[in-house]
Protein backbone atom coordinates (compact mmCIF):
# COMPACT_ATOMS: atom_id res chain seq x y z
CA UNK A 1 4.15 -25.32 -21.12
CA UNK A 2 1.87 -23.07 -22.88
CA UNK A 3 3.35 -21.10 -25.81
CA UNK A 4 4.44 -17.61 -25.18
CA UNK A 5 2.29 -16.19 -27.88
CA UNK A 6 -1.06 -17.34 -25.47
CA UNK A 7 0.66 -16.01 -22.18
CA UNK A 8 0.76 -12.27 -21.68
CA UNK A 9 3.92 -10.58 -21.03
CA UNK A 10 4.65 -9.28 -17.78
CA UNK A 11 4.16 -5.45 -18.60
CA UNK A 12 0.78 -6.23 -19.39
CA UNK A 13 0.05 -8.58 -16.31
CA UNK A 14 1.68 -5.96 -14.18
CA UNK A 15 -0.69 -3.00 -15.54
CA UNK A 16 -3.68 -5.03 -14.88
CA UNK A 17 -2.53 -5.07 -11.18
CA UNK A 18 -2.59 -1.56 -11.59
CA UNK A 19 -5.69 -1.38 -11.86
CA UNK A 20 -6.93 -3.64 -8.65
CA UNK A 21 -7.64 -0.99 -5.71
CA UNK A 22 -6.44 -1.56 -2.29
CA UNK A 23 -9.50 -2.74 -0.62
CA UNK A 24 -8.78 -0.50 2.71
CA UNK A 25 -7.85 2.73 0.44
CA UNK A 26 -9.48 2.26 -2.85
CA UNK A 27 -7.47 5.62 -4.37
CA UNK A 28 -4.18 3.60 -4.42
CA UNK A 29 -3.69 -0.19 -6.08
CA UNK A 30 -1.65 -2.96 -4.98
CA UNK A 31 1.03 -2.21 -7.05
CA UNK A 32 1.03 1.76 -5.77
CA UNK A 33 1.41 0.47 -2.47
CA UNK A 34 4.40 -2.23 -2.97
CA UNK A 35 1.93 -5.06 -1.96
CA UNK A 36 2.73 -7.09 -5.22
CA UNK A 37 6.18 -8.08 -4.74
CA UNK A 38 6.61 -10.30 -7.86
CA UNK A 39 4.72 -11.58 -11.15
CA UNK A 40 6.50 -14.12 -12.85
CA UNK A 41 5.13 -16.88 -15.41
CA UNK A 42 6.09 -20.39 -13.89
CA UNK A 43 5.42 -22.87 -16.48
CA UNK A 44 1.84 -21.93 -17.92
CA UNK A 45 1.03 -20.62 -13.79
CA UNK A 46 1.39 -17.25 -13.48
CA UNK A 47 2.29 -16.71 -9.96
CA UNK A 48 1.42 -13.16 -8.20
CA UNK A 49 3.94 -12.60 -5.08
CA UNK A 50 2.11 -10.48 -2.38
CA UNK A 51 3.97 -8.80 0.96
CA UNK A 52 0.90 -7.96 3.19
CA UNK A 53 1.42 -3.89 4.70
CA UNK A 54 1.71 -6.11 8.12
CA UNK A 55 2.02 -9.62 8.87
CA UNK A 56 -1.73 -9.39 10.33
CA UNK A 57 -3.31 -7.28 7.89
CA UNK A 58 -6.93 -8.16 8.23
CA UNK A 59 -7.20 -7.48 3.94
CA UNK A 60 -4.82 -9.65 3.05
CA UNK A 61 -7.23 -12.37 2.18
CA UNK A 62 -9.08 -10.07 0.07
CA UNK A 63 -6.30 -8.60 -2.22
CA UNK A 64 -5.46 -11.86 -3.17
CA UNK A 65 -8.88 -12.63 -4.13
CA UNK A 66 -9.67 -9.29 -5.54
CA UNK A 67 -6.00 -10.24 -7.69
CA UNK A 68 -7.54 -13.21 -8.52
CA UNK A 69 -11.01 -12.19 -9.88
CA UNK A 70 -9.26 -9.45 -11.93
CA UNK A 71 -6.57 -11.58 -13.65
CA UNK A 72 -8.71 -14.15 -14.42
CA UNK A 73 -11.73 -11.70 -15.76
CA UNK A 74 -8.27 -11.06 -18.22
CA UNK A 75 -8.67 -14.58 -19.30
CA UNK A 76 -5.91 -15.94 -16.66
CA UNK A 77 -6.89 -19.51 -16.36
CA UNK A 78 -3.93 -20.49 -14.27
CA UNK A 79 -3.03 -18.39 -11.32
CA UNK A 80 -1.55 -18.81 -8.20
CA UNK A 81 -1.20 -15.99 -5.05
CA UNK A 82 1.48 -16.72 -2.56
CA UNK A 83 2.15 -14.75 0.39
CA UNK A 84 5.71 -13.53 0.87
CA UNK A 85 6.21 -12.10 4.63
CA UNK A 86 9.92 -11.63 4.58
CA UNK A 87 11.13 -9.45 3.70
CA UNK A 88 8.48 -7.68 5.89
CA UNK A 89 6.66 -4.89 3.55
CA UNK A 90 7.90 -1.52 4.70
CA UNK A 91 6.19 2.10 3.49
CA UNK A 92 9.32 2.49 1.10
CA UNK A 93 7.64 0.60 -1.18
CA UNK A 94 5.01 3.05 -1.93
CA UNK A 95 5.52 4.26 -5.32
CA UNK A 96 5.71 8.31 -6.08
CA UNK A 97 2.65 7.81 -7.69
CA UNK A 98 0.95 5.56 -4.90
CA UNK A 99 1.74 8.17 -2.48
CA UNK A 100 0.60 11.39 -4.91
CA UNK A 101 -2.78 9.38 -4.95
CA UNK A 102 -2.57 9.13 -0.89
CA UNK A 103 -2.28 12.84 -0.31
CA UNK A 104 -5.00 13.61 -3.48
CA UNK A 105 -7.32 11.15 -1.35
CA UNK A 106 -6.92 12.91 2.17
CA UNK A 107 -4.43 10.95 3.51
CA UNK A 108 -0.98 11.90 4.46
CA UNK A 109 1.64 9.63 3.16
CA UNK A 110 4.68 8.87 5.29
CA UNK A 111 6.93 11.89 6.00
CA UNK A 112 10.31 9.81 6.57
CA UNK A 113 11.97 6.49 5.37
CA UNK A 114 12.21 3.28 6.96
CA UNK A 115 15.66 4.16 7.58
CA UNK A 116 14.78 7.00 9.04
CA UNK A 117 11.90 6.29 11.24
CA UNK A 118 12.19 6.00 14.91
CA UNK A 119 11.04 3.16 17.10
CA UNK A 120 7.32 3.21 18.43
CA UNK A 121 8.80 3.85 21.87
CA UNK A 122 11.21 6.64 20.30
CA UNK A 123 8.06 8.46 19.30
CA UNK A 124 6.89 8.84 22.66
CA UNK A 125 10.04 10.43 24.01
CA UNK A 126 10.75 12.70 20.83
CA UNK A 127 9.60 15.71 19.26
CA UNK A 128 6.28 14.55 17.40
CA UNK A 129 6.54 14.27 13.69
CA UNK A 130 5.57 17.32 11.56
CA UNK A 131 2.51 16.08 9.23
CA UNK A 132 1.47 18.39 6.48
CA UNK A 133 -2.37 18.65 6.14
CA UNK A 134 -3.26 16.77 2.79
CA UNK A 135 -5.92 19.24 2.09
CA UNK A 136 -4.42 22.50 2.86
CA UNK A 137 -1.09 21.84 2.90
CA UNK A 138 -0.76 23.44 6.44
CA UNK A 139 2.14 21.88 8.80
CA UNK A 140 0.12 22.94 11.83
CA UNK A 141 -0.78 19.73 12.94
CA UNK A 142 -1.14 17.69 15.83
CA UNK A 143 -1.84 13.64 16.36
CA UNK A 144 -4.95 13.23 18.00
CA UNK A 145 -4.16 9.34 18.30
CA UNK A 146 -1.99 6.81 17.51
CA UNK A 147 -4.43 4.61 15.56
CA UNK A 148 -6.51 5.76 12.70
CA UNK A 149 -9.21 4.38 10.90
CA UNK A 150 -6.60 0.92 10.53
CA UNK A 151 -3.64 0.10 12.61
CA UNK A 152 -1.19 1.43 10.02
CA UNK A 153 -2.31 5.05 10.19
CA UNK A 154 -2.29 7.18 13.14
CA UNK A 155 -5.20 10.35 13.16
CA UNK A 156 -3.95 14.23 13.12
CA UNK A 157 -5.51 17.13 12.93
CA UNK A 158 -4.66 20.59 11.11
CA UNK A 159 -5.22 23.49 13.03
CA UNK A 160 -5.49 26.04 10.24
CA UNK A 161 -8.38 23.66 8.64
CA UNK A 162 -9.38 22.05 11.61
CA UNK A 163 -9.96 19.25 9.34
CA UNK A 164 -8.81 15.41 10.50
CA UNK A 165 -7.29 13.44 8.14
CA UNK A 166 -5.03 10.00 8.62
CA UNK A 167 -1.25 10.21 8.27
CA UNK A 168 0.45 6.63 7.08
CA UNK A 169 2.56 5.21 9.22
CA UNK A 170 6.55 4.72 8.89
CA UNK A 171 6.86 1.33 9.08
């Protein structure tokens, strides 16, 4: 086991994640999204825990590598990335931060918990969600289609702006 004085404390390893961007939204990090579920020192291996936003998330592959290049550029010889699907990443894991950085960028964060959030089908047969523009804060809205520019974002449109913008999805 390496000694504790050479490994560096969790804080630390956890504000160097801060730092990684989300490759699909580069305004938010992994940690601002709730990707990194756990950091924990096994031994002299630190081990990064990562929940993937859904189970075939095409950027998976490249957080954990983009984890991996910027832990060990902070002198982390020993490293290993697991993959934790279950339980399944949901959007309350954003952080208040993660999803102040989300509406800065031009993106609407979700609008409702998990809890809260109706079934795929439900949204079909219900009232549509009201999304606040991110730019102009208008709730004048309307989908324009149920996939944005990635499968966890569906595309609006504000009215007052006339601007387009992506909403993230409740999941």
């Amino acid at each position: 086991m390496a000694d504790s004085l050479t490994q560096p404390h969790l804080d630390q390893v956890k504000a160097w994640l801060g730092e990684v961007p989300d490759p699909e939204v580069p305004a938010v990090s992994v940690m601002d999204l709730g990707i990194v579920r756990d950091v924990r020192w096994d031994d002299d291996e630190l081990v990064v825990s990562i929940t993937p936003t859904y189970s075939g998330c095409p950027a998976t592959s490249v957080i954990a590598l983009d984890i991996e290049a910027a832990l060990r550029a902070k002198g982390i010889e020993r490293l290993r990335v697991e993959r934790r699907l279950s339980p399944p990443w949901t959007t309350d894991w954003i952080s208040h931060e993660g999803r102040r950085k989300l509406e800065a960028y031009g993106i609407a964060p979700p609008a409702e918990s998990a809890g809260d959030a109706p079934s795929p089908f439900d949204r079909f047969l219900r009232k549509p969600l009201v999304i606040a523009c991110p730019r102009c804060k208008s709730e004048k809205t309307s989908r324009i289609s149920e996939f944005g520019s990635t499968p966890c974002k569906a595309q609006y449109q504000c009215r007052d702006c006339l601007e387009p913008f992506d909403y993230f999805k409740c999941i």
